[in-house]
PDB file of N, CA and C in Angstrom:
ATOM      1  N   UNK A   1     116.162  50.949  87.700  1.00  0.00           N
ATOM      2  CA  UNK A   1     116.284  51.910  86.641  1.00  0.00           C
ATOM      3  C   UNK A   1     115.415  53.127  86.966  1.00  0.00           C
ATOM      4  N   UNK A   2     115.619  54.476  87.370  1.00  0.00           N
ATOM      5  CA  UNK A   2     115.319  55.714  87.165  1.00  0.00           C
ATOM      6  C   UNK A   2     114.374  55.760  85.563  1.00  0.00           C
ATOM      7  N   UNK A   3     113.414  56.388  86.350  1.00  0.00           N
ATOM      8  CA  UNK A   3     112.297  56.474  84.703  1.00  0.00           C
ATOM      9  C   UNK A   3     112.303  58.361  84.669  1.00  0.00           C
ATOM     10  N   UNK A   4     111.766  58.538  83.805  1.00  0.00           N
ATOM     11  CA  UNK A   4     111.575  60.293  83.378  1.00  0.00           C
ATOM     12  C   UNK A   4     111.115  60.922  84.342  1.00  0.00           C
ATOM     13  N   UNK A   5     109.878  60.579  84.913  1.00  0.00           N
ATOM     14  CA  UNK A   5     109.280  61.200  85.886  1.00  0.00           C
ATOM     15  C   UNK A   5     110.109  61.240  87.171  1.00  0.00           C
ATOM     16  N   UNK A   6     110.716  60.304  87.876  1.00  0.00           N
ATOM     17  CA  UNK A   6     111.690  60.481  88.497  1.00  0.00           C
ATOM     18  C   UNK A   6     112.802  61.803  88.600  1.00  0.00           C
ATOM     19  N   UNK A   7     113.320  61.428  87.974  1.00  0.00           N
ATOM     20  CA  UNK A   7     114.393  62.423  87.098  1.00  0.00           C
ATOM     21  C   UNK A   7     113.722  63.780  86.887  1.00  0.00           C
ATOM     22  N   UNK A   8     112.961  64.025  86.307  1.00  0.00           N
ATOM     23  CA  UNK A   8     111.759  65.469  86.677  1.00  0.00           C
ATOM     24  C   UNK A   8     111.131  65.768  88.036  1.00  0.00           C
ATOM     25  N   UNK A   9     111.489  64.970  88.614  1.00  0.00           N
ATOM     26  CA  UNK A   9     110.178  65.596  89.828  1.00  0.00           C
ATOM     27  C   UNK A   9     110.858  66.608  90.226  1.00  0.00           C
ATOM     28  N   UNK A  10     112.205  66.701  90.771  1.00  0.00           N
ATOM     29  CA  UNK A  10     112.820  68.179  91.386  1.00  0.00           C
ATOM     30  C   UNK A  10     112.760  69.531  90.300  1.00  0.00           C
ATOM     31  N   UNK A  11     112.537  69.084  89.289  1.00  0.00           N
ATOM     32  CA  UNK A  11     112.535  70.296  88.369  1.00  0.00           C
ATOM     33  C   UNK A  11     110.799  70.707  88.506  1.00  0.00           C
ATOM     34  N   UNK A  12     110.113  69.444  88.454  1.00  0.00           N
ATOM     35  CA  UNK A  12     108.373  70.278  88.873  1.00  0.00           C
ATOM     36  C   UNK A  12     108.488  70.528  89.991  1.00  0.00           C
ATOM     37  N   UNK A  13     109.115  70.514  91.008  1.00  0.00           N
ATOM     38  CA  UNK A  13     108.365  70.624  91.963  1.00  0.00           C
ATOM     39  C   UNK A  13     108.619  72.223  92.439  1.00  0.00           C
ATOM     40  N   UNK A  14     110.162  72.135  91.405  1.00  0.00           N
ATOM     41  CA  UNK A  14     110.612  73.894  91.455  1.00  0.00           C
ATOM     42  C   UNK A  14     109.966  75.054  90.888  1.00  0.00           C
ATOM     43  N   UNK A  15     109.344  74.109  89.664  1.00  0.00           N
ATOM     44  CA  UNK A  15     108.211  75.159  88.488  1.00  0.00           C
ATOM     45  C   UNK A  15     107.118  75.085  89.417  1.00  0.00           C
ATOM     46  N   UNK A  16     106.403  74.568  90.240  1.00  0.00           N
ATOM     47  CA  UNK A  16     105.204  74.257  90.756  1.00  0.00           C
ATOM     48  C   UNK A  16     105.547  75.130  92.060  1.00  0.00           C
ATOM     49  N   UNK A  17     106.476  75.544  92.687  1.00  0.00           N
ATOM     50  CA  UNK A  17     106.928  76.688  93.790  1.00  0.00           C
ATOM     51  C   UNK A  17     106.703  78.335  93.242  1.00  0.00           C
ATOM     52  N   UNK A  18     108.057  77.885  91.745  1.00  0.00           N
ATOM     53  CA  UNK A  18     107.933  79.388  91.447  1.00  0.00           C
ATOM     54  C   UNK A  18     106.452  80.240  91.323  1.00  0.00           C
ATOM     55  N   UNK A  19     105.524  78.785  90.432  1.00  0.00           N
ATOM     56  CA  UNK A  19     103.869  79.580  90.072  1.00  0.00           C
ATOM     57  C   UNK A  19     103.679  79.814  91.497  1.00  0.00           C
ATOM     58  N   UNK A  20     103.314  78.840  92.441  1.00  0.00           N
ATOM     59  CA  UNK A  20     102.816  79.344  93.830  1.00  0.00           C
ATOM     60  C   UNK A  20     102.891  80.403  93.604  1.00  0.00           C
ATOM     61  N   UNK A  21     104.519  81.042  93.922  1.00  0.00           N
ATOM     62  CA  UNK A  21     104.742  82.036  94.514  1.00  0.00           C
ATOM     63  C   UNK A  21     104.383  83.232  93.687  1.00  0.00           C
ATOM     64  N   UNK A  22     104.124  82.942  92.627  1.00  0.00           N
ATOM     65  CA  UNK A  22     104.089  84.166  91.270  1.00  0.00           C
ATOM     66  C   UNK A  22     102.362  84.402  92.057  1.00  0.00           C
ATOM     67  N   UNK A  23     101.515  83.786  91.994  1.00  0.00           N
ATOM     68  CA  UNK A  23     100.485  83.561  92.190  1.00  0.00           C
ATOM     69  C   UNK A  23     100.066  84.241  93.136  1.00  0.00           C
ATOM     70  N   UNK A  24     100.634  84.228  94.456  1.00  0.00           N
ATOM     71  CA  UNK A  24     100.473  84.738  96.163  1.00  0.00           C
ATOM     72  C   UNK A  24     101.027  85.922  95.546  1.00  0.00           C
ATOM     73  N   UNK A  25     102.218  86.279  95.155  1.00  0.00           N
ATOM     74  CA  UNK A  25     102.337  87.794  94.099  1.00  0.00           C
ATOM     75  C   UNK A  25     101.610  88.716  93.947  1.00  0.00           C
ATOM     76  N   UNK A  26     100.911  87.830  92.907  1.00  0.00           N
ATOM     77  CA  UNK A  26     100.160  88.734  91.958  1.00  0.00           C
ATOM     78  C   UNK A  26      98.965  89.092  93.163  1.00  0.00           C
ATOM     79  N   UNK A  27      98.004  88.202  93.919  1.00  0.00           N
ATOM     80  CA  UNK A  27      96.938  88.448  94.723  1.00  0.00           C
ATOM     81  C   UNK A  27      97.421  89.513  95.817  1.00  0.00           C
ATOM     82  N   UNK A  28      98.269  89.260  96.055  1.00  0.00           N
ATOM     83  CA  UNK A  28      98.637  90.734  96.958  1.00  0.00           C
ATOM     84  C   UNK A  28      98.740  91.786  96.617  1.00  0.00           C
ATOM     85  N   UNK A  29      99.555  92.099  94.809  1.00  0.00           N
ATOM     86  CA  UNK A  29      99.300  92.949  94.644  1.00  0.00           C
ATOM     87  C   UNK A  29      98.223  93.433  94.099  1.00  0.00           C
ATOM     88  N   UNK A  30      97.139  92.802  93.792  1.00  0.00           N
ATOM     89  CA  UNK A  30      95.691  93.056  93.627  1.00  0.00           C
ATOM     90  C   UNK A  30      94.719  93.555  94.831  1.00  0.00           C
ATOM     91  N   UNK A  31      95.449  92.765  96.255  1.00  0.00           N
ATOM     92  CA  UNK A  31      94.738  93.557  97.277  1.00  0.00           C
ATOM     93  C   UNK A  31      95.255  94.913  97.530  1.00  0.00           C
ATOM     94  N   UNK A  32      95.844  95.065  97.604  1.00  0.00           N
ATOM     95  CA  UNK A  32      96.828  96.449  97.857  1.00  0.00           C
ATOM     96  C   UNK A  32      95.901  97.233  96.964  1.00  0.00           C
ATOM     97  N   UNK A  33      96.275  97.012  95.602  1.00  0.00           N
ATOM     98  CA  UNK A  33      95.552  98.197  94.462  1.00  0.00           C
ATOM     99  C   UNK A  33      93.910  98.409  95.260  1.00  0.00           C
ATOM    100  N   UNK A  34      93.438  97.330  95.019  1.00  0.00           N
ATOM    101  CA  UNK A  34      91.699  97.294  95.738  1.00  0.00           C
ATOM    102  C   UNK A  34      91.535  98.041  96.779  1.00  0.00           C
ATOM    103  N   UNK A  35      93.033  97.951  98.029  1.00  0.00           N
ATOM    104  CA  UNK A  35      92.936  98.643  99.095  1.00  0.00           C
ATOM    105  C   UNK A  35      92.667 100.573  98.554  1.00  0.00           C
ATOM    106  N   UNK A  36      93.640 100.619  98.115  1.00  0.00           N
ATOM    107  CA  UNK A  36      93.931 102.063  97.684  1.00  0.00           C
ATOM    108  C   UNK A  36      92.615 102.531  96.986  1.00  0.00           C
ATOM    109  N   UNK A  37      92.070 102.072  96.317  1.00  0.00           N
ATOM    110  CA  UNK A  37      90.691 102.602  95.375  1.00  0.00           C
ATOM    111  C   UNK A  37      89.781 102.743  96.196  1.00  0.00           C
ATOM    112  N   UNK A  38      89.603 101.667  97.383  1.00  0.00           N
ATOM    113  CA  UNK A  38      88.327 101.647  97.942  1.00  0.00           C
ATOM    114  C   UNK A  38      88.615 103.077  99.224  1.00  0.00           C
ATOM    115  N   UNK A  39      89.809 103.440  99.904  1.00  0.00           N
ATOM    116  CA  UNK A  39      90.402 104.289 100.554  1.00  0.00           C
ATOM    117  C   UNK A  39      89.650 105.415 100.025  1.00  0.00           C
ATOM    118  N   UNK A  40      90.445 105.579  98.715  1.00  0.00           N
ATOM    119  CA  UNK A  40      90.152 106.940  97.957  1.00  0.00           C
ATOM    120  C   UNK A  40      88.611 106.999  97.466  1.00  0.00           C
ATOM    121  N   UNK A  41      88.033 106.321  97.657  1.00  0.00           N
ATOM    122  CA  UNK A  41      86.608 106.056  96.978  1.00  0.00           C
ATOM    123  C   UNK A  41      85.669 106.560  98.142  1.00  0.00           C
ATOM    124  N   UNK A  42      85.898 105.820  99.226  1.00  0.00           N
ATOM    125  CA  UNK A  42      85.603 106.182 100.177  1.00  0.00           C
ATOM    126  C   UNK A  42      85.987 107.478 101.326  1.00  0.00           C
ATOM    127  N   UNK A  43      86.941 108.094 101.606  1.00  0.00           N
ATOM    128  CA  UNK A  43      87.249 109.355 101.956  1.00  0.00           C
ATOM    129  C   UNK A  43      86.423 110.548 101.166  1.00  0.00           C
ATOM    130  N   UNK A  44      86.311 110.503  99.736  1.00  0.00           N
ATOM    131  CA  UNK A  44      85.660 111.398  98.892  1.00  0.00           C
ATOM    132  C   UNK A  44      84.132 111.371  99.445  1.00  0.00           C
ATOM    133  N   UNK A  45      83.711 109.880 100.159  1.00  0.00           N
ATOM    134  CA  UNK A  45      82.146 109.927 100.591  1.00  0.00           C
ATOM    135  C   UNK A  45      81.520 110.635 101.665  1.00  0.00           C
ATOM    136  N   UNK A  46      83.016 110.259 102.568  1.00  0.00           N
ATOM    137  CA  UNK A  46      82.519 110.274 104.308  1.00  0.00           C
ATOM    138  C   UNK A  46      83.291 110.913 105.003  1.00  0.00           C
ATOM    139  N   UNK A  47      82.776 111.838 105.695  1.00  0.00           N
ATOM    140  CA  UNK A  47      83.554 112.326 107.213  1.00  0.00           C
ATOM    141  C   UNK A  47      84.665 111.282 107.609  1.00  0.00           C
ATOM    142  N   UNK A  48      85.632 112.395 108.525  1.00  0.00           N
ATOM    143  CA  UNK A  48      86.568 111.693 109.060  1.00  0.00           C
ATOM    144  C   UNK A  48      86.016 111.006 109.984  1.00  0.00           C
ATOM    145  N   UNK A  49      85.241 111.232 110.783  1.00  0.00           N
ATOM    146  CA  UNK A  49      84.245 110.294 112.142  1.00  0.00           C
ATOM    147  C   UNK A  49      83.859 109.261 111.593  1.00  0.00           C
ATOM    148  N   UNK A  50      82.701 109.697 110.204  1.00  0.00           N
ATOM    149  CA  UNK A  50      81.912 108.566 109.781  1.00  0.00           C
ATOM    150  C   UNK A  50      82.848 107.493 109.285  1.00  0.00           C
ATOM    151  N   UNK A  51      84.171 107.617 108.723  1.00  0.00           N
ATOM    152  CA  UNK A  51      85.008 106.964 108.050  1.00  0.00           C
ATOM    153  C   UNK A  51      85.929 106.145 109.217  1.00  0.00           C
ATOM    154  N   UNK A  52      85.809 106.330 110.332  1.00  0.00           N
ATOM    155  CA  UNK A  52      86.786 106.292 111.549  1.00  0.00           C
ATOM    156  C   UNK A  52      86.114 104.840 112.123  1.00  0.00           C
ATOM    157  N   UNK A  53      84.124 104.921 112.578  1.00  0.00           N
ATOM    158  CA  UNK A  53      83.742 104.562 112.430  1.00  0.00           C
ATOM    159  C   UNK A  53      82.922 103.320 111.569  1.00  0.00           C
ATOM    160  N   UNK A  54      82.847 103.651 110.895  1.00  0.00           N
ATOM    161  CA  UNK A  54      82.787 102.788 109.314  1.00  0.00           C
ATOM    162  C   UNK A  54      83.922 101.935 109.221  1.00  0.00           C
ATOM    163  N   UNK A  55      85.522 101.973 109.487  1.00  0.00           N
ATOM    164  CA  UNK A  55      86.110 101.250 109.542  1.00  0.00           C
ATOM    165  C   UNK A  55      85.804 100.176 110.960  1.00  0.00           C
ATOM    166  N   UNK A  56      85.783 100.707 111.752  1.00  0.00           N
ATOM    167  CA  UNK A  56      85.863  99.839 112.848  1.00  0.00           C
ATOM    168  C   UNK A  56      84.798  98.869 112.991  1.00  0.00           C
ATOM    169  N   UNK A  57      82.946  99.571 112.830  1.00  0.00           N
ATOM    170  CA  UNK A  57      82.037  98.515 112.517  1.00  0.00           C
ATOM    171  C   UNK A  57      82.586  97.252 111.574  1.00  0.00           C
ATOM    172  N   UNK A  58      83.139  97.690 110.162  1.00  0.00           N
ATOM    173  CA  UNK A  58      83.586  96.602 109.072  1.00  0.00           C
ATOM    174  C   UNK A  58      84.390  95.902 109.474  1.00  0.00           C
ATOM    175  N   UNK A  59      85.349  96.012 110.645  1.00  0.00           N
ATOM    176  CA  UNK A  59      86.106  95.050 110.962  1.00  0.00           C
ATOM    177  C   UNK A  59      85.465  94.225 111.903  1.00  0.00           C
ATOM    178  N   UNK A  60      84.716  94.529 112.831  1.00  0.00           N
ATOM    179  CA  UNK A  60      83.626  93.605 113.742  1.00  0.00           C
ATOM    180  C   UNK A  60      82.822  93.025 112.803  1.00  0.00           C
ATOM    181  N   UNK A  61      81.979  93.702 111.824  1.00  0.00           N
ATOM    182  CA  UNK A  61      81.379  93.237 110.963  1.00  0.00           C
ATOM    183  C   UNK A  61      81.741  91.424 110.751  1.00  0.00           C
ATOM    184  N   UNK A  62      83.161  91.554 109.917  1.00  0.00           N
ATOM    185  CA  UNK A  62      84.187  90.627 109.790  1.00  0.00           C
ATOM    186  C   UNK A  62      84.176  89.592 110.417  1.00  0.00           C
ATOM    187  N   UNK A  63      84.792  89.945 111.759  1.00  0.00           N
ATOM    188  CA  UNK A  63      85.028  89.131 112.618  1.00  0.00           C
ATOM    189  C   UNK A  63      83.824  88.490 113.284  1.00  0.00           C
ATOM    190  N   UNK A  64      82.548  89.038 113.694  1.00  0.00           N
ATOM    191  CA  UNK A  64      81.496  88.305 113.819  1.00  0.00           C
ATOM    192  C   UNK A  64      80.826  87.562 113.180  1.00  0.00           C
ATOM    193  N   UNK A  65      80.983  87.724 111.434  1.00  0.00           N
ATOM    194  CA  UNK A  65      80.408  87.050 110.061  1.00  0.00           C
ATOM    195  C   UNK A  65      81.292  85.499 110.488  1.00  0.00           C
ATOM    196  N   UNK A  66      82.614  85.956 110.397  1.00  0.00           N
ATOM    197  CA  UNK A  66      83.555  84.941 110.162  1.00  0.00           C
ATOM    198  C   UNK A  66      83.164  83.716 111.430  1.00  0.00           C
ATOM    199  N   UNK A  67      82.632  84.199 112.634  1.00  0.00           N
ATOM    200  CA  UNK A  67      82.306  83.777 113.522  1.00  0.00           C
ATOM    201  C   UNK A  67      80.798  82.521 113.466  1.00  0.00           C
ATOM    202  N   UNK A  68      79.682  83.554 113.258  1.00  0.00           N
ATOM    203  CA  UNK A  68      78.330  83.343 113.015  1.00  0.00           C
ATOM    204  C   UNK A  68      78.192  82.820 112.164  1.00  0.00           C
ATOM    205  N   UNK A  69      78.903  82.651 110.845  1.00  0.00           N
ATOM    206  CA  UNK A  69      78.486  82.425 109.950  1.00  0.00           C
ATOM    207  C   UNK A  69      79.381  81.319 108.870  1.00  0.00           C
ATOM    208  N   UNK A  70      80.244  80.670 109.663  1.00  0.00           N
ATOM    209  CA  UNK A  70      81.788  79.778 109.406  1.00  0.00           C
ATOM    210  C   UNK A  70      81.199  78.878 108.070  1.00  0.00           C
ATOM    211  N   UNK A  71      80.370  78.326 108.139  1.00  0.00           N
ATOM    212  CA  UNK A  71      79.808  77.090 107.107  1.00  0.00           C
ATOM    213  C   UNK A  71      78.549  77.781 105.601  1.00  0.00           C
ATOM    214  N   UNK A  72      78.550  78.972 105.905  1.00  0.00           N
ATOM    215  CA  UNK A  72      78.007  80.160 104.893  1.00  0.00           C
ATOM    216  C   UNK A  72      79.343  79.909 103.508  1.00  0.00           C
ATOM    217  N   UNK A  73      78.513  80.890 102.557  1.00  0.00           N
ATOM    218  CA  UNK A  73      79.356  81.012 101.515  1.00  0.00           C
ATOM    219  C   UNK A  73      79.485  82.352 101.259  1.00  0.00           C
ATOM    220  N   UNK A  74      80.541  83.029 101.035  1.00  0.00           N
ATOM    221  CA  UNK A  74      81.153  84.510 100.411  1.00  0.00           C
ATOM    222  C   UNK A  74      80.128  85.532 100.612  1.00  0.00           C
ATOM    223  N   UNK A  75      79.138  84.856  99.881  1.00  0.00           N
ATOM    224  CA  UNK A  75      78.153  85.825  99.912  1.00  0.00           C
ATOM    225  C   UNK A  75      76.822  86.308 100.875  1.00  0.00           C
ATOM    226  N   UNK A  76      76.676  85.674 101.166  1.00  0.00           N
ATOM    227  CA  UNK A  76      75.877  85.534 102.313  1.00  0.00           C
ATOM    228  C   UNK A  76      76.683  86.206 103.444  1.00  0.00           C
ATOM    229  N   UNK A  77      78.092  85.534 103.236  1.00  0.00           N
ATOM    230  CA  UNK A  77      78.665  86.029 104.795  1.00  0.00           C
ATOM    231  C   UNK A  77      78.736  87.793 104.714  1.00  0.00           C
ATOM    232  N   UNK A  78      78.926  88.436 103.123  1.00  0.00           N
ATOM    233  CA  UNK A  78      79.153  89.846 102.643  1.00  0.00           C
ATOM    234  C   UNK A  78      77.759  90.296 103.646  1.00  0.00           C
ATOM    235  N   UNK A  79      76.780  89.593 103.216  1.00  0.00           N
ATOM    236  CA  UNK A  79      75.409  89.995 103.104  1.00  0.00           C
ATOM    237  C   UNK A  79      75.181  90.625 104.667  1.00  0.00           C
ATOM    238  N   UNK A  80      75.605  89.428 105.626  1.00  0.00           N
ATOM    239  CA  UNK A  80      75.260  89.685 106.800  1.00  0.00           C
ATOM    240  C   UNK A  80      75.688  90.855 107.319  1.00  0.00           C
ATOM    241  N   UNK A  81      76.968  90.877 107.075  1.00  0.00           N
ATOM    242  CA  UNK A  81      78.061  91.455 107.501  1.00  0.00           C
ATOM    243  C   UNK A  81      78.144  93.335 107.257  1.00  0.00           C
ATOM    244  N   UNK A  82      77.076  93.308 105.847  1.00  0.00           N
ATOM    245  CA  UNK A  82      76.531  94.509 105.533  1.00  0.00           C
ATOM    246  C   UNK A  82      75.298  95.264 106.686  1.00  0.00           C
ATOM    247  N   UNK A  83      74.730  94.031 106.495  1.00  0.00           N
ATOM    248  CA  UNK A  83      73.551  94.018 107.464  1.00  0.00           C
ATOM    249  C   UNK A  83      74.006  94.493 109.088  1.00  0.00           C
ATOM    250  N   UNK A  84      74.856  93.955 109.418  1.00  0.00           N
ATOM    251  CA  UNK A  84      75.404  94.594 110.987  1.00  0.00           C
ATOM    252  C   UNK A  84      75.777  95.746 110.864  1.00  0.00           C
ATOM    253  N   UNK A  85      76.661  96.123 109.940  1.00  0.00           N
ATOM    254  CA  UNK A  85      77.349  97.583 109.683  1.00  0.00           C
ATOM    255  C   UNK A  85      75.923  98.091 109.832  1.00  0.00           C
ATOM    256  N   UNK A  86      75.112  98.317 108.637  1.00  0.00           N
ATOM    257  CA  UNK A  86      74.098  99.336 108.718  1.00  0.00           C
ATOM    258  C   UNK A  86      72.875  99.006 109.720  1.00  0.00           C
ATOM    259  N   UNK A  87      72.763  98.226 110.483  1.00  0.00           N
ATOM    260  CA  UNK A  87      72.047  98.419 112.011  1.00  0.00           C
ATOM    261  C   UNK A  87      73.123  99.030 112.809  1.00  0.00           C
ATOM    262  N   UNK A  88      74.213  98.934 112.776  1.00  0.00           N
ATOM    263  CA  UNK A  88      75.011  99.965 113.648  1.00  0.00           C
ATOM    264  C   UNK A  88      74.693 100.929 113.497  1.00  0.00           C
ATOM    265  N   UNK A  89      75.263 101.734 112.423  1.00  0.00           N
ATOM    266  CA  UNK A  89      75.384 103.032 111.863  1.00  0.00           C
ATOM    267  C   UNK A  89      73.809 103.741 111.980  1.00  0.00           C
ATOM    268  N   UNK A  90      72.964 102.968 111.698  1.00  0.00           N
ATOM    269  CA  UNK A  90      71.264 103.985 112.149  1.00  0.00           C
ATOM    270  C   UNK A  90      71.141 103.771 113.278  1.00  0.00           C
ATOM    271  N   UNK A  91      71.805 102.708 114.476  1.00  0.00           N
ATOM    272  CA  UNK A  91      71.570 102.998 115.862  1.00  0.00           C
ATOM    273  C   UNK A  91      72.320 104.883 116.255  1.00  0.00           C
ATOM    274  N   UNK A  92      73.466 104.762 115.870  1.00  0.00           N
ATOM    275  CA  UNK A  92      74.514 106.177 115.635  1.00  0.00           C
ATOM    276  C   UNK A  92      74.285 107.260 114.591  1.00  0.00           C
ATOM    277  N   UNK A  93      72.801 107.000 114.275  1.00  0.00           N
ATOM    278  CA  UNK A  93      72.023 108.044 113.307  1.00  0.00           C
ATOM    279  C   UNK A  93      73.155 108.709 111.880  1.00  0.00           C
ATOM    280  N   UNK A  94      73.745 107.736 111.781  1.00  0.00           N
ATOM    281  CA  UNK A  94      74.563 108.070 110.209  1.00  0.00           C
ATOM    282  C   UNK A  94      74.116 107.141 109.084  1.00  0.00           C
ATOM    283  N   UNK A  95      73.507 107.916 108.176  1.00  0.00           N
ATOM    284  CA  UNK A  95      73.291 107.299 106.839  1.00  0.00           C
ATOM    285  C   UNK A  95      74.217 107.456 105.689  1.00  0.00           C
ATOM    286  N   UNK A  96      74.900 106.161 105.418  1.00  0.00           N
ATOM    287  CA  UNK A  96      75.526 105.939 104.328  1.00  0.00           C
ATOM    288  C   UNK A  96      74.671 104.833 103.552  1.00  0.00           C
ATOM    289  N   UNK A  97      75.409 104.503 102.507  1.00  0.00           N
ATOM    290  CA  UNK A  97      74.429 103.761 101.406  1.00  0.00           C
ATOM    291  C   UNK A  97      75.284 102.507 101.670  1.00  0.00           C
ATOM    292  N   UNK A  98      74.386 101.319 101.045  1.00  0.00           N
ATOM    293  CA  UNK A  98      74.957  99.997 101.095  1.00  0.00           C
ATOM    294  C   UNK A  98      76.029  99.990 100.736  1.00  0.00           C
ATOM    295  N   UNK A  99      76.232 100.449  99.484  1.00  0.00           N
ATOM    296  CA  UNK A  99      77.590 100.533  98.480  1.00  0.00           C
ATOM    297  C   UNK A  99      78.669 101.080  99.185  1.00  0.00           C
ATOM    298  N   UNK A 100      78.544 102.203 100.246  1.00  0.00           N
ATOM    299  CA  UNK A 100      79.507 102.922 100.802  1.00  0.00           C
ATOM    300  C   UNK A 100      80.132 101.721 102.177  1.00  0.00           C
ATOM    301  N   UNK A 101      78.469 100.994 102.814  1.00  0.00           N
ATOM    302  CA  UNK A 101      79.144  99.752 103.957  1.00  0.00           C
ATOM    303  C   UNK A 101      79.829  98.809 103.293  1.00  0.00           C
ATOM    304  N   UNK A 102      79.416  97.977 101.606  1.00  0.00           N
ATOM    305  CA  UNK A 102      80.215  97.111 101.401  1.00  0.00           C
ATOM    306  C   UNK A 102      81.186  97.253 101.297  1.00  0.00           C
ATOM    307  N   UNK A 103      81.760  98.598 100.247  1.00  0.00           N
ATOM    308  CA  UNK A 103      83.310  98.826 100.355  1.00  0.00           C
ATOM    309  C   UNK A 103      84.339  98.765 101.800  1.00  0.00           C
ATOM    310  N   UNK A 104      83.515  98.768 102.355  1.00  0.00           N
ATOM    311  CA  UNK A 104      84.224  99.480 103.645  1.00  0.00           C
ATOM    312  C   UNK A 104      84.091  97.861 104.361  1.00  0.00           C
ATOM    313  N   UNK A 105      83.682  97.356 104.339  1.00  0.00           N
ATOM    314  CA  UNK A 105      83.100  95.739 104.550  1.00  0.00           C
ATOM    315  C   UNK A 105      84.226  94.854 103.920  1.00  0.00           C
ATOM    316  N   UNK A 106      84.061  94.898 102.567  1.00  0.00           N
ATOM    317  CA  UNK A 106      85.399  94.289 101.795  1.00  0.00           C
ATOM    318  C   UNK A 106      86.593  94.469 101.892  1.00  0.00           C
ATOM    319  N   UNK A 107      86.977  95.774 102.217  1.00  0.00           N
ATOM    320  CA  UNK A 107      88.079  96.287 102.470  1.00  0.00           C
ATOM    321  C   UNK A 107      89.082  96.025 103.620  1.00  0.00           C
ATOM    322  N   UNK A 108      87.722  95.736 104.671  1.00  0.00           N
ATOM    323  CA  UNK A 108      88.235  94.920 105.768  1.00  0.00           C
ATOM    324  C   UNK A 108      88.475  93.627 105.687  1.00  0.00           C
ATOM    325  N   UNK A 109      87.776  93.030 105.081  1.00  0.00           N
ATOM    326  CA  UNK A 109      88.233  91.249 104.530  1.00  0.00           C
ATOM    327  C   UNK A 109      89.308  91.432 103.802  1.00  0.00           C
ATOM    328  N   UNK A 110      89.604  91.998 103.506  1.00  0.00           N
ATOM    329  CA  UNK A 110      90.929  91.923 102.049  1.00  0.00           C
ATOM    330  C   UNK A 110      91.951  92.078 103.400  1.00  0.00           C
ATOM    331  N   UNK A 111      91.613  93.324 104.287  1.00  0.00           N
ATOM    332  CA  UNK A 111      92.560  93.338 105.154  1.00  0.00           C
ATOM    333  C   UNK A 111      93.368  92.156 105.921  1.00  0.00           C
ATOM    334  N   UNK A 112      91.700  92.101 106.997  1.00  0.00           N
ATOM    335  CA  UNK A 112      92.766  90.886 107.716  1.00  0.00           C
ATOM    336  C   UNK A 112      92.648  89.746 107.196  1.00  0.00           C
ATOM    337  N   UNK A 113      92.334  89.545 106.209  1.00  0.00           N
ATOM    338  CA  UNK A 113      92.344  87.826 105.374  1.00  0.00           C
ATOM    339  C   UNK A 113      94.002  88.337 104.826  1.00  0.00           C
ATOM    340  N   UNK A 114      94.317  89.361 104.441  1.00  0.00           N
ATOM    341  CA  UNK A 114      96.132  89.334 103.798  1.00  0.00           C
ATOM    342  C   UNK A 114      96.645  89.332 105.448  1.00  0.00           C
ATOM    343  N   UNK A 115      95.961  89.643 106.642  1.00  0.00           N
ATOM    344  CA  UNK A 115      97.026  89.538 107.733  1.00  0.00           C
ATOM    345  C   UNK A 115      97.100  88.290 108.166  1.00  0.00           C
ATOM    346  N   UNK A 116      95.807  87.281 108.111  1.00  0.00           N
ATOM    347  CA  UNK A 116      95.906  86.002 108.785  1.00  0.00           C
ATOM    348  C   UNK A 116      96.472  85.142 107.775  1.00  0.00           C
ATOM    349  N   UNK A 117      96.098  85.663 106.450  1.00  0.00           N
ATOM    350  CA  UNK A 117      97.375  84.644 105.617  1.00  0.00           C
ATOM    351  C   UNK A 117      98.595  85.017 106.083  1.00  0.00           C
ATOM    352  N   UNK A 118      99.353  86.023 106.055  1.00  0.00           N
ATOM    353  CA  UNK A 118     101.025  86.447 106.503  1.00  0.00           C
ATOM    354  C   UNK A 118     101.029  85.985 107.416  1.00  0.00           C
ATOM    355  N   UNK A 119     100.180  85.250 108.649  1.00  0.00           N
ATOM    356  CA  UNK A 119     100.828  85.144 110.117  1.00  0.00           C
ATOM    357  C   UNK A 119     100.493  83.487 109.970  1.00  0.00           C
ATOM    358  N   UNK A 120     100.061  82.929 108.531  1.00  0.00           N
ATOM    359  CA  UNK A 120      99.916  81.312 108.749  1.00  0.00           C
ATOM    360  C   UNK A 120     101.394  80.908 108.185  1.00  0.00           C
TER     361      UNK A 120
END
């Protein structure tokens, strides 16, 4: 004899897809928006060099945190990751403010964390 739950599972398992997917949705389009603010937030701060720059440290930043620092938590890994940017940037005698490396720091995590999710 077929019991209820039986008989339901293909219908949850379809409601339990659609949220997924509503879900992965919505977070993308939250990175995107985040992307765009921190863009415009940042261009208004910095030179095209310093900004050229500033991107590229934040993505090493990234990738070396993600590296060095695998068994860390969120924050800490931000922390470090700030910390490299701005020993770069005063080796290359440009002063920006923390606030200006984290954005630019985060912005890059939002990045390739939405690229290495799309390519899993």
């Amino acid at each position: 004899m077929t019991t209820i739950i039986e008989l339901a599972q293909p219908y949850l398992e379809a409601i339990a897809t659609a949220v997924i997917g509503l879900l992965a949705m919505l977070i993308l389009a939250l990175i995107a928006r985040l992307r765009a603010k921190l863009e415009a937030w940042l261009s208004a701060r910095t030179s095209a060099a310093q900004r050229e720059l500033l991107h590229k440290l934040a993505g090493e930043a990234y990738a070396w945190v993600e590296h060095q620092y695998a068994s860390e938590d969120g924050q800490q890994k931000l922390t470090e990751a700030v910390r490299y940017v701005l020993d770069r940037l005063r080796l290359n005698k440009i002063g920006l403010s923390a606030e200006d490396v984290t954005a630019a720091v985060q912005k890059a995590w939002a990045e390739l964390d939405s690229k290495n999710r799309g390519a899993a």
